[in-house]
Protein backbone atom coordinates (compact mmCIF):
# COMPACT_ATOMS: atom_id res chain seq x y z
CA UNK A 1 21.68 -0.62 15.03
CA UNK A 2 21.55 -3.70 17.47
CA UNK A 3 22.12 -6.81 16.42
CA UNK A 4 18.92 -8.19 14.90
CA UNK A 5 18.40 -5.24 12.50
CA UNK A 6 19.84 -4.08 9.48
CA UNK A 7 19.99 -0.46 7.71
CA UNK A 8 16.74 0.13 5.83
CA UNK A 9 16.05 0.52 2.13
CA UNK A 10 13.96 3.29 1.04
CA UNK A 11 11.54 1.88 -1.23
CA UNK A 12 9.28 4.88 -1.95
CA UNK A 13 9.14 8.21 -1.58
CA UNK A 14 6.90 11.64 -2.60
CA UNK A 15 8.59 14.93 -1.65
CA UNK A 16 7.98 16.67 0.88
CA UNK A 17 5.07 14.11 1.99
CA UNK A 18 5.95 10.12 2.23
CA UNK A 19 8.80 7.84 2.22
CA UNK A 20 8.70 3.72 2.88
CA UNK A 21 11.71 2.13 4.21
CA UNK A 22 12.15 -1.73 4.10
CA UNK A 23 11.94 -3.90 7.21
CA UNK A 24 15.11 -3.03 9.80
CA UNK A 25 14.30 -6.58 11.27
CA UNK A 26 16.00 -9.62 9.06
CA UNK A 27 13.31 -12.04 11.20
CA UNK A 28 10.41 -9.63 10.14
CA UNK A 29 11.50 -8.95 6.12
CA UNK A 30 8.27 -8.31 4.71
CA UNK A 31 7.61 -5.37 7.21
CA UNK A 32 7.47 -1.89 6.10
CA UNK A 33 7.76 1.16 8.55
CA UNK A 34 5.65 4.01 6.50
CA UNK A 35 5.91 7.97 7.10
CA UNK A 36 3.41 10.99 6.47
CA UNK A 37 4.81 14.77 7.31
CA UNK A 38 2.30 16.97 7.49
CA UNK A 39 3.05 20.51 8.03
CA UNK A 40 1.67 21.87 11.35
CA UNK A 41 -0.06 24.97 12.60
CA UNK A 42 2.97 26.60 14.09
CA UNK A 43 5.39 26.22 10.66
CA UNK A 44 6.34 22.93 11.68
CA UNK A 45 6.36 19.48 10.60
CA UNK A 46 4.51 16.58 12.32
CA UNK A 47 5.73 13.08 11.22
CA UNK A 48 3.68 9.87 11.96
CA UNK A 49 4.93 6.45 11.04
CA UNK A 50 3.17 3.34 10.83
CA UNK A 51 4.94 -0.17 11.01
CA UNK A 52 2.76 -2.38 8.38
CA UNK A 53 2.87 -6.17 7.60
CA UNK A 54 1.10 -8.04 4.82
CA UNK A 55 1.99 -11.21 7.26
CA UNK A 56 0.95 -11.75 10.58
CA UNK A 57 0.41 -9.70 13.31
CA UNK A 58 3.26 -10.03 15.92
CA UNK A 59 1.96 -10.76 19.40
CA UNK A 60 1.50 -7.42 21.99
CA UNK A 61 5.38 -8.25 23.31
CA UNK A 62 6.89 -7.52 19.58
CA UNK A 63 5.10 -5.15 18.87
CA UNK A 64 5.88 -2.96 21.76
CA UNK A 65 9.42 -3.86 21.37
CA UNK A 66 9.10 -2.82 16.98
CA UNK A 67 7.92 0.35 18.78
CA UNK A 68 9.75 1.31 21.00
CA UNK A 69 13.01 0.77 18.86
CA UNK A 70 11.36 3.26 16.23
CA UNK A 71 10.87 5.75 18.94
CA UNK A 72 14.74 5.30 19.49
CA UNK A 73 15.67 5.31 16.19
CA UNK A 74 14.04 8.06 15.09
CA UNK A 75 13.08 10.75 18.25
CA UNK A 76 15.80 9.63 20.78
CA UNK A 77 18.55 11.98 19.54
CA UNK A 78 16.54 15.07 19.11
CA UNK A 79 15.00 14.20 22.77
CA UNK A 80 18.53 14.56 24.09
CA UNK A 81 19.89 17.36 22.29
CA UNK A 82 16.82 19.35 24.40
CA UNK A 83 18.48 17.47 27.33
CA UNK A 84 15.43 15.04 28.03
């Protein structure tokens, strides 16, 4: 984790199809990064997340840096292990 963010919380889950984890951004608390598996054609399993806020939007700079750390944070290792 860097600096500004802290472990998440789950706060809701329903096996094998959604979970909620809290905010990973102390400046952002009321955030909540949402995910939806849905199993896929080929017998695998396609995960979508969505970053929600009940405050306001952050501008376009945030929000592609709230992004891009989720990509990190949650594709980055598996990228590598198929050396990408």
């Amino acid at each position: 984790m860097l600096a500004d963010e802290v472990d998440p919380r789950v706060l809701a889950a329903e096996k094998p199809s959604q979970a909620v984890w809290s905010s990973l951004w102390p400046s952002r608390p009321r955030d909540q990064i949402h995910f939806a598996l849905t199993a896929s054609r080929d017998g695998g399993t396609l995960l979508r997340f969505t970053l929600l806020t009940p405050d306001e939007a952050p501008d376009q700079s945030k929000t592609g840096h709230l992004r891009r750390r989720l990509n990190q944070l949650l594709f980055a290792d598996l990228r590598f292990s198929y050396g990408s």
